[in-house]
Protein backbone atom coordinates (compact mmCIF):
# COMPACT_ATOMS: atom_id res chain seq x y z
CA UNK A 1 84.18 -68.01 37.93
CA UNK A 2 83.99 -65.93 34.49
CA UNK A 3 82.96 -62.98 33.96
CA UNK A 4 80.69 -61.30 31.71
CA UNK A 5 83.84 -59.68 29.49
CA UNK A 6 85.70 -63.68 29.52
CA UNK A 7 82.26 -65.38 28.39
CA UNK A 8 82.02 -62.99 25.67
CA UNK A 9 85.33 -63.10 24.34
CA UNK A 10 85.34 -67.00 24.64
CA UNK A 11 82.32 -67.10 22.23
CA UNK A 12 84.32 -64.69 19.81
CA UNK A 13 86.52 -67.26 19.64
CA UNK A 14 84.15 -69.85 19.53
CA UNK A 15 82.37 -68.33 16.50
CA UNK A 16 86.29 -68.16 15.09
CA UNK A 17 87.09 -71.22 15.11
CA UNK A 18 84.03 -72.71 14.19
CA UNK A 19 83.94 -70.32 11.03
CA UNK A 20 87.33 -71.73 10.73
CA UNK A 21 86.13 -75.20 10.89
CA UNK A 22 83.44 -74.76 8.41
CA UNK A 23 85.62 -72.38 6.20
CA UNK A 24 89.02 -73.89 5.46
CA UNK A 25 88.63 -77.39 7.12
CA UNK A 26 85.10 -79.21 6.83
CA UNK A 27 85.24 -80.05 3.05
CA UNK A 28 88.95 -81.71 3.34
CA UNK A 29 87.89 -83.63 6.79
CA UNK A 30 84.56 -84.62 7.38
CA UNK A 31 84.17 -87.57 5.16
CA UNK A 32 87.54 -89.26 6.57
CA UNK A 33 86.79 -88.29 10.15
CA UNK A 34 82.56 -88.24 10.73
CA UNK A 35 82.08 -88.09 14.32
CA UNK A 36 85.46 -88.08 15.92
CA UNK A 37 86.47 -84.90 17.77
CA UNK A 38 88.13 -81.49 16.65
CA UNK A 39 90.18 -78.91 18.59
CA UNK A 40 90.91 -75.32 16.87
CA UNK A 41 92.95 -72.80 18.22
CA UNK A 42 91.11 -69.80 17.12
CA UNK A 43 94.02 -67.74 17.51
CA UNK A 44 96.24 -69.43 14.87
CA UNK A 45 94.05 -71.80 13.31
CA UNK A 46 96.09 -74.96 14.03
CA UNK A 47 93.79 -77.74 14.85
CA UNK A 48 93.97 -81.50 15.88
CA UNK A 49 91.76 -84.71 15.85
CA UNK A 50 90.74 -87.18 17.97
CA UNK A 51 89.02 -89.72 18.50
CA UNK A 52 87.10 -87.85 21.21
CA UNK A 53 86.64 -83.80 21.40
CA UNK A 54 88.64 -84.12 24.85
CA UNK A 55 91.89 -86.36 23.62
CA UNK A 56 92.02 -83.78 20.19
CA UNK A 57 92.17 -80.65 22.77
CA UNK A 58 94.47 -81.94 25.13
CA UNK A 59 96.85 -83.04 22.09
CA UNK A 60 96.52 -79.47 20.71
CA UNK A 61 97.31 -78.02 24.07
CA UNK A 62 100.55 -80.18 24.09
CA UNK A 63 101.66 -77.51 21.23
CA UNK A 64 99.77 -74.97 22.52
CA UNK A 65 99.51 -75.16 26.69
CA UNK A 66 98.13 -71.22 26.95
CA UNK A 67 96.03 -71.32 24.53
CA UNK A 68 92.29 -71.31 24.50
CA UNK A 69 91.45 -73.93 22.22
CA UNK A 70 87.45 -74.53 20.90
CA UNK A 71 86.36 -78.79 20.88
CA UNK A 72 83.54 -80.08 18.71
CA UNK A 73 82.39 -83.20 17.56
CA UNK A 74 83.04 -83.19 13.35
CA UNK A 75 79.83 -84.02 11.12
CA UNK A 76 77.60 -82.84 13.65
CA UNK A 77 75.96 -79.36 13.62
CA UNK A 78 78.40 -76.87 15.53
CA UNK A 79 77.00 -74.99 18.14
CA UNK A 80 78.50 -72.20 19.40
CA UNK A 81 76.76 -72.04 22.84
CA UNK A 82 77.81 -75.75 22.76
CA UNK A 83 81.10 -75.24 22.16
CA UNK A 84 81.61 -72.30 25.00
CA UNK A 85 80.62 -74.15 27.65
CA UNK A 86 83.07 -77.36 26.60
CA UNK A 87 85.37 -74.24 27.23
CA UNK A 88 84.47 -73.31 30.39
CA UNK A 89 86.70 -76.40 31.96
CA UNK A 90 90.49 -76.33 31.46
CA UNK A 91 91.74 -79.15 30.19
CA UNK A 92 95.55 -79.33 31.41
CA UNK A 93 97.92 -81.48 28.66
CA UNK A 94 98.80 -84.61 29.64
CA UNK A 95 101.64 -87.32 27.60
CA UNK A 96 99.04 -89.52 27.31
CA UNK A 97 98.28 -90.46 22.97
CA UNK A 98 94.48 -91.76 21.81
């Protein structure tokens, strides 16, 4: 289970890397890629899509397998309560390609 001091720094992170998302990335990806999924590493800023929020994590945690990494859906409204809890599960890396 988390604790207090984990679920806040999560949603530091979360608030990073959607800030990230809306800052540097939404204008140059959003049109191509409405609704598919998004993975950020806060941290770094390195990011990966999918066609789900789940496959673009787990392909960012093949470069990136310690990492905390913050999934969303692009196009839609990020929420950063939404996105903490999709955190709260670890999602191990896998071979497996979209």
């Amino acid at each position: 289970m988390n604790t207090v001091r984990e679920l806040i720094e999560l949603d530091e992170r979360s608030r990073t890397a959607l800030a990230i998302y809306e800052n540097s990335l939404k204008a140059a990806i959003e049109a191509k890629h409405m609704g598919k999924g998004i993975a950020i590493d806060p941290e770094t800023g390195d990011y990966e899509i999918g066609n789900t929020p789940f496959s673009a994590a787990r392909r960012l945690r093949e470069r990136h397998p310690k990492k905390i990494v913050i999934q969303f859906r692009i196009g839609l409204v990020p929420n950063p309560a939404r996105a903490l809890r999709l955190q709260a599960e670890t999602i191990p890396p896998t071979k497996k390609v979209d």
